[in-house]
PDB file of N, CA and C in Angstrom:
ATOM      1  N   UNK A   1       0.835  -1.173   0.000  1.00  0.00           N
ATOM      2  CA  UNK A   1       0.000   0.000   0.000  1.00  0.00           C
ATOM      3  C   UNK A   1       0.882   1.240   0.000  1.00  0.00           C
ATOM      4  N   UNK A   2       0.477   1.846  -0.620  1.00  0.00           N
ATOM      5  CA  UNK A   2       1.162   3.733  -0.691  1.00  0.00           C
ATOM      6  C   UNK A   2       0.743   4.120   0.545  1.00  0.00           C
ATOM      7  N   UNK A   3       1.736   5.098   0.744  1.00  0.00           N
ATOM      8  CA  UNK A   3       2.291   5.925   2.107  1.00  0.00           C
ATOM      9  C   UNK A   3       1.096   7.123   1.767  1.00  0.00           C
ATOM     10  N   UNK A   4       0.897   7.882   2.228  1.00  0.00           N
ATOM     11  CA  UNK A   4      -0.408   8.786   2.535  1.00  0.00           C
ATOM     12  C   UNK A   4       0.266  10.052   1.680  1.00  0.00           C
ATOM     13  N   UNK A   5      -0.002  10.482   0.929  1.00  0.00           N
ATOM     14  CA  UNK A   5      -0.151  11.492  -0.410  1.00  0.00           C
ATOM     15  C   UNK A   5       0.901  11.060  -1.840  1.00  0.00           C
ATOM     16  N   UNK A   6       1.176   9.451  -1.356  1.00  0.00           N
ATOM     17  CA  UNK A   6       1.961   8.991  -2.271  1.00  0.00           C
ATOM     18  C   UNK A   6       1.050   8.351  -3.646  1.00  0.00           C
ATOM     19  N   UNK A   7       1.418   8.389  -5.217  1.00  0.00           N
ATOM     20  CA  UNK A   7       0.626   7.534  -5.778  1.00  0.00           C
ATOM     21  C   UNK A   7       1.868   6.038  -6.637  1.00  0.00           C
ATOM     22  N   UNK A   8       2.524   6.190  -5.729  1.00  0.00           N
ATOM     23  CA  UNK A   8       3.360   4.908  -6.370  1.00  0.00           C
ATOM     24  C   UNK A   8       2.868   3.153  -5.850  1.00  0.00           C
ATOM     25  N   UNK A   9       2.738   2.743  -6.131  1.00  0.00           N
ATOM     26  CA  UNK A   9       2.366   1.000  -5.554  1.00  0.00           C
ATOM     27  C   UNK A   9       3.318   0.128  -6.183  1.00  0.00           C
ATOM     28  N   UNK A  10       3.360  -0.976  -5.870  1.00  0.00           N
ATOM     29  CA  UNK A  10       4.253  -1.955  -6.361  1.00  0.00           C
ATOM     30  C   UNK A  10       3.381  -3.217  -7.295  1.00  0.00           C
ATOM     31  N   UNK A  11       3.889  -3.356  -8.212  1.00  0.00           N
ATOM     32  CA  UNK A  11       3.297  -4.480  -9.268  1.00  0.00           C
ATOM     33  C   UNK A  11       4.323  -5.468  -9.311  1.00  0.00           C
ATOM     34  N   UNK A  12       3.546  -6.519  -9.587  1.00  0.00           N
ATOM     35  CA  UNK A  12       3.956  -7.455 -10.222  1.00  0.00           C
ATOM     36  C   UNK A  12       4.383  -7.788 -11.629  1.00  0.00           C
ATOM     37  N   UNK A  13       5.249  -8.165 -12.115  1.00  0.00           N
ATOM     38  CA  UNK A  13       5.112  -8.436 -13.412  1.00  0.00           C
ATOM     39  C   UNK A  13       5.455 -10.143 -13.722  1.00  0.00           C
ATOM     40  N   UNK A  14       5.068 -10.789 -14.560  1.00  0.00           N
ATOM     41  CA  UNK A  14       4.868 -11.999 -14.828  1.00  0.00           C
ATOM     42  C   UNK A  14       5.550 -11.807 -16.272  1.00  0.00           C
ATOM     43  N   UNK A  15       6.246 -13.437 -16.587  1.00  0.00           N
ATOM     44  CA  UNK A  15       6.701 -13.655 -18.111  1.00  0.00           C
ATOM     45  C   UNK A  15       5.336 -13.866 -19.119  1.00  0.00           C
ATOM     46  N   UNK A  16       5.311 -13.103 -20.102  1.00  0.00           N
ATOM     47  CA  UNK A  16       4.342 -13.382 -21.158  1.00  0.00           C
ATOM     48  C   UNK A  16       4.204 -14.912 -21.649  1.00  0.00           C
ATOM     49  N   UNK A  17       6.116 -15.766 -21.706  1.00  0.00           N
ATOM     50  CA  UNK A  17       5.738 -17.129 -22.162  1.00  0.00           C
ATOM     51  C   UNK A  17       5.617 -17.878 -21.089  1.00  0.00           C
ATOM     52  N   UNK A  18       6.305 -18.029 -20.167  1.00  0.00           N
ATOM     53  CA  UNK A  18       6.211 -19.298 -18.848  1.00  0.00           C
ATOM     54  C   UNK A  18       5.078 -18.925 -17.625  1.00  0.00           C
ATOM     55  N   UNK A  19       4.534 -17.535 -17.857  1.00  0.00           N
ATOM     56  CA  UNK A  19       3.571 -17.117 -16.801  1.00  0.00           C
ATOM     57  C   UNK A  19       4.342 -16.814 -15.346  1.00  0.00           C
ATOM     58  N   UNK A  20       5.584 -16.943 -15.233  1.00  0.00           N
ATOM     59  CA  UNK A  20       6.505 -16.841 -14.163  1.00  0.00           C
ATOM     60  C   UNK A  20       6.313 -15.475 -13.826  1.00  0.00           C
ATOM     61  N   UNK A  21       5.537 -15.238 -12.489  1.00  0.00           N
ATOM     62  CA  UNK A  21       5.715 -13.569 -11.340  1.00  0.00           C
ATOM     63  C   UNK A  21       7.536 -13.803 -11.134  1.00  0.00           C
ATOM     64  N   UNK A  22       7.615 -12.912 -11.927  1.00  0.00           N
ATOM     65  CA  UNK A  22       9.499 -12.598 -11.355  1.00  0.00           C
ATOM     66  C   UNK A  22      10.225 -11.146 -11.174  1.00  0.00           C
ATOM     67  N   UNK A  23       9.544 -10.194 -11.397  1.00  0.00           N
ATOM     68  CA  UNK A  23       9.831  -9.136 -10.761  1.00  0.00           C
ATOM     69  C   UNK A  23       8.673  -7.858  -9.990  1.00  0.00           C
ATOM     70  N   UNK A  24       9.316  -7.456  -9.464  1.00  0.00           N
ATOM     71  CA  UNK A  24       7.945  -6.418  -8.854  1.00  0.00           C
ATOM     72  C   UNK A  24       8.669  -4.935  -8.985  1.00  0.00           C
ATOM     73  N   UNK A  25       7.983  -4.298  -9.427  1.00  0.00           N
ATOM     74  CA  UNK A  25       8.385  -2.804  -9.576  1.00  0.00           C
ATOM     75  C   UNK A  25       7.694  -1.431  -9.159  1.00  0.00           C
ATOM     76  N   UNK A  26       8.154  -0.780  -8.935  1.00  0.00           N
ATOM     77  CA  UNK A  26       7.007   0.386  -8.241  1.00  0.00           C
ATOM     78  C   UNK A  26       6.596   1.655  -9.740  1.00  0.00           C
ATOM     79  N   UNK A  27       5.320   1.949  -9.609  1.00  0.00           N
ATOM     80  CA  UNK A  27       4.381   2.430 -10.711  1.00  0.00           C
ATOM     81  C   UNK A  27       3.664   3.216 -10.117  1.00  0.00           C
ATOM     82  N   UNK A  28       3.485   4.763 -11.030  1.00  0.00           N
ATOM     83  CA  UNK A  28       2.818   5.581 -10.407  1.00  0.00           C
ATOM     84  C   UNK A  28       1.491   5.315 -11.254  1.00  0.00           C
ATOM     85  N   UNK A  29       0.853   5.193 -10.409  1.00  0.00           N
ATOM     86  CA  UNK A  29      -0.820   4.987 -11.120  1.00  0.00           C
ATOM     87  C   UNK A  29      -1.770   6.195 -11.453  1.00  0.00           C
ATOM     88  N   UNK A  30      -1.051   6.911 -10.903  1.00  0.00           N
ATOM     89  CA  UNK A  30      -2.048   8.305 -11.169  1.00  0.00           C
ATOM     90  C   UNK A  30      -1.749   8.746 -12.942  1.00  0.00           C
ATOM     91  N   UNK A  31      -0.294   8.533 -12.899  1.00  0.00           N
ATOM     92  CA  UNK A  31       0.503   9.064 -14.485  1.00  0.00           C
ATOM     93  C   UNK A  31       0.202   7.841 -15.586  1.00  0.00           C
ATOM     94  N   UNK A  32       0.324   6.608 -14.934  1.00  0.00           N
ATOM     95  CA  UNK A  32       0.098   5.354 -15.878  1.00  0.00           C
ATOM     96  C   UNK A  32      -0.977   4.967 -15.119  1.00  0.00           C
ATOM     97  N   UNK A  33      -2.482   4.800 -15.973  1.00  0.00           N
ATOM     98  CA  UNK A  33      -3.328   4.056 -15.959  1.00  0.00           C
ATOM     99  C   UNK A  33      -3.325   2.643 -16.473  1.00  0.00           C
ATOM    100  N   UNK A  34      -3.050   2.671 -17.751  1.00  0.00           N
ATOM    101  CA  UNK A  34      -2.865   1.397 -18.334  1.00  0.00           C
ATOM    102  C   UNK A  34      -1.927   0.649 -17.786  1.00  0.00           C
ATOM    103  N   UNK A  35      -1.925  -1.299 -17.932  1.00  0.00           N
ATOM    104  CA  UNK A  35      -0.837  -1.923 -17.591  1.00  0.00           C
ATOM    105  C   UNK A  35       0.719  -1.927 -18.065  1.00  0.00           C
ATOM    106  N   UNK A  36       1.455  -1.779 -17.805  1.00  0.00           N
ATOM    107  CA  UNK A  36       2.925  -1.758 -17.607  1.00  0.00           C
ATOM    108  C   UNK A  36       3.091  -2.699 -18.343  1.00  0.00           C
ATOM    109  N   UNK A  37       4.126  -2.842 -19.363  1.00  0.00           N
ATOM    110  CA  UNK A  37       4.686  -4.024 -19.839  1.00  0.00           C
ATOM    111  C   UNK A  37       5.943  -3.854 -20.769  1.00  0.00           C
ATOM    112  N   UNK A  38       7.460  -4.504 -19.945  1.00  0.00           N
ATOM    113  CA  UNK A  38       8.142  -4.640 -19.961  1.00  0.00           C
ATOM    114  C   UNK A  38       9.301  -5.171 -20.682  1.00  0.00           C
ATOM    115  N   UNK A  39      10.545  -4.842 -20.863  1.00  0.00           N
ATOM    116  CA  UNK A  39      11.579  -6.605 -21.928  1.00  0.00           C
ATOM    117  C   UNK A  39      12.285  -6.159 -20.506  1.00  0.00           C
ATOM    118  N   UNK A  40      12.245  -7.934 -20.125  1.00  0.00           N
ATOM    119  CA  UNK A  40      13.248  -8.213 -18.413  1.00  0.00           C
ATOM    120  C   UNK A  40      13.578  -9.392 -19.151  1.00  0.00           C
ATOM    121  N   UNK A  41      14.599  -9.772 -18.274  1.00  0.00           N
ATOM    122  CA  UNK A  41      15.225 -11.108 -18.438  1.00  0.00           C
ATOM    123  C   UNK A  41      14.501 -12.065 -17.728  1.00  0.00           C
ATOM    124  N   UNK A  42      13.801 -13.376 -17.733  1.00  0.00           N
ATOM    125  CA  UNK A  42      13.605 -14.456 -17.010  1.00  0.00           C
ATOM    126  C   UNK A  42      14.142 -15.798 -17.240  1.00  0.00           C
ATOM    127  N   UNK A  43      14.914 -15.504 -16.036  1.00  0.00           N
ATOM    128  CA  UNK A  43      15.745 -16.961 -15.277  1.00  0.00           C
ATOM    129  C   UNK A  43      15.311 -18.588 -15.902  1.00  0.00           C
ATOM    130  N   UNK A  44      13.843 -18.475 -15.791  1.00  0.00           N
ATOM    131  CA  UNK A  44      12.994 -19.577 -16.218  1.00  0.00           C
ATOM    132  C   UNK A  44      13.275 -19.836 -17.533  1.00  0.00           C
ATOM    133  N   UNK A  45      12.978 -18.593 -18.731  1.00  0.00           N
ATOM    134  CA  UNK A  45      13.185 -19.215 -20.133  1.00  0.00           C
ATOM    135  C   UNK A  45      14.368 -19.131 -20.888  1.00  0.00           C
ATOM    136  N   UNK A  46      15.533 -18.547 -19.976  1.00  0.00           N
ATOM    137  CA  UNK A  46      17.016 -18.127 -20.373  1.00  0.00           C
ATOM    138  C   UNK A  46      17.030 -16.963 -21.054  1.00  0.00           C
ATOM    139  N   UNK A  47      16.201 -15.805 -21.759  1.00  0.00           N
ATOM    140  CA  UNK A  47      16.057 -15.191 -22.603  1.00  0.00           C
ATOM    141  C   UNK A  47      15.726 -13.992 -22.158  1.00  0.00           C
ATOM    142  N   UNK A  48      15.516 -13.092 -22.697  1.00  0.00           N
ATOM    143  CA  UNK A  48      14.733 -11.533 -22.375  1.00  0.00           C
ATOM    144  C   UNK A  48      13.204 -11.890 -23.291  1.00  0.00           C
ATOM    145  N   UNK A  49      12.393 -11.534 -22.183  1.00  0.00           N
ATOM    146  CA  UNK A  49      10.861 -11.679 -22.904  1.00  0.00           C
ATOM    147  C   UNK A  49       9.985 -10.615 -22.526  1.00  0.00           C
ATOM    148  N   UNK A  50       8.954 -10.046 -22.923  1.00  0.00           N
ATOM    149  CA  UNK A  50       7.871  -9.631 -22.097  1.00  0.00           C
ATOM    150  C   UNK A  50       7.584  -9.610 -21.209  1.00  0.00           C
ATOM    151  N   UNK A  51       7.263  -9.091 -20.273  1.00  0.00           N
ATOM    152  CA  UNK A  51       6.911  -9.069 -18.708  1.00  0.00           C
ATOM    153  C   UNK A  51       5.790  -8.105 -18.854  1.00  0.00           C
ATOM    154  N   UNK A  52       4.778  -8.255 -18.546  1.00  0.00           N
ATOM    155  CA  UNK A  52       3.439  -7.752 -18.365  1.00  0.00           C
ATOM    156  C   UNK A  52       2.962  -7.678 -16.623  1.00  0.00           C
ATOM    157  N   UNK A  53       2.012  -6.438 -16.530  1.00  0.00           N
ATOM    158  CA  UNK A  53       1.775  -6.551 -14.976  1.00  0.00           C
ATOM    159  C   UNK A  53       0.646  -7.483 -14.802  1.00  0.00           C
ATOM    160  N   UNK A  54       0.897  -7.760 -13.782  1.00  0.00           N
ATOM    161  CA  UNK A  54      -0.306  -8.842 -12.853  1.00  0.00           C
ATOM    162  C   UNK A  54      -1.445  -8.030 -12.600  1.00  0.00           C
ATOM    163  N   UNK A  55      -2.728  -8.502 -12.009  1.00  0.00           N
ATOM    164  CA  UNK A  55      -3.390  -7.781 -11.195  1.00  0.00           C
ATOM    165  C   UNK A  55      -3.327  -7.796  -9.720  1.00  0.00           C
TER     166      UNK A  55
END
């Protein structure tokens, strides 16, 4: 949860191919409405892929 006049929160993001939650990042929601989506590296598929936020 955000600190009191803060609008940053922390997300999740998940791999687009293995579905793997592997990083979490902080997002201002007031400036970005839409979901977040990322190129991260995941451990799981050896590669740099997509990372999309969770709900």
């Amino acid at each position: 949860m955000a600190k009191k006049g803060e609008n940053r929160e922390l997300v999740t993001l998940s791999c687009t191919v293995c579905k793997e939650k592997n990083y979490r990042t902080p997002k201002n929601r007031k400036n970005t409405t839409e979901r977040l989506e990322l190129n991260k590296y995941c451990p799981r598929c050896q590669k740099h892929t997509a990372h999309k936020e969770d709900k």
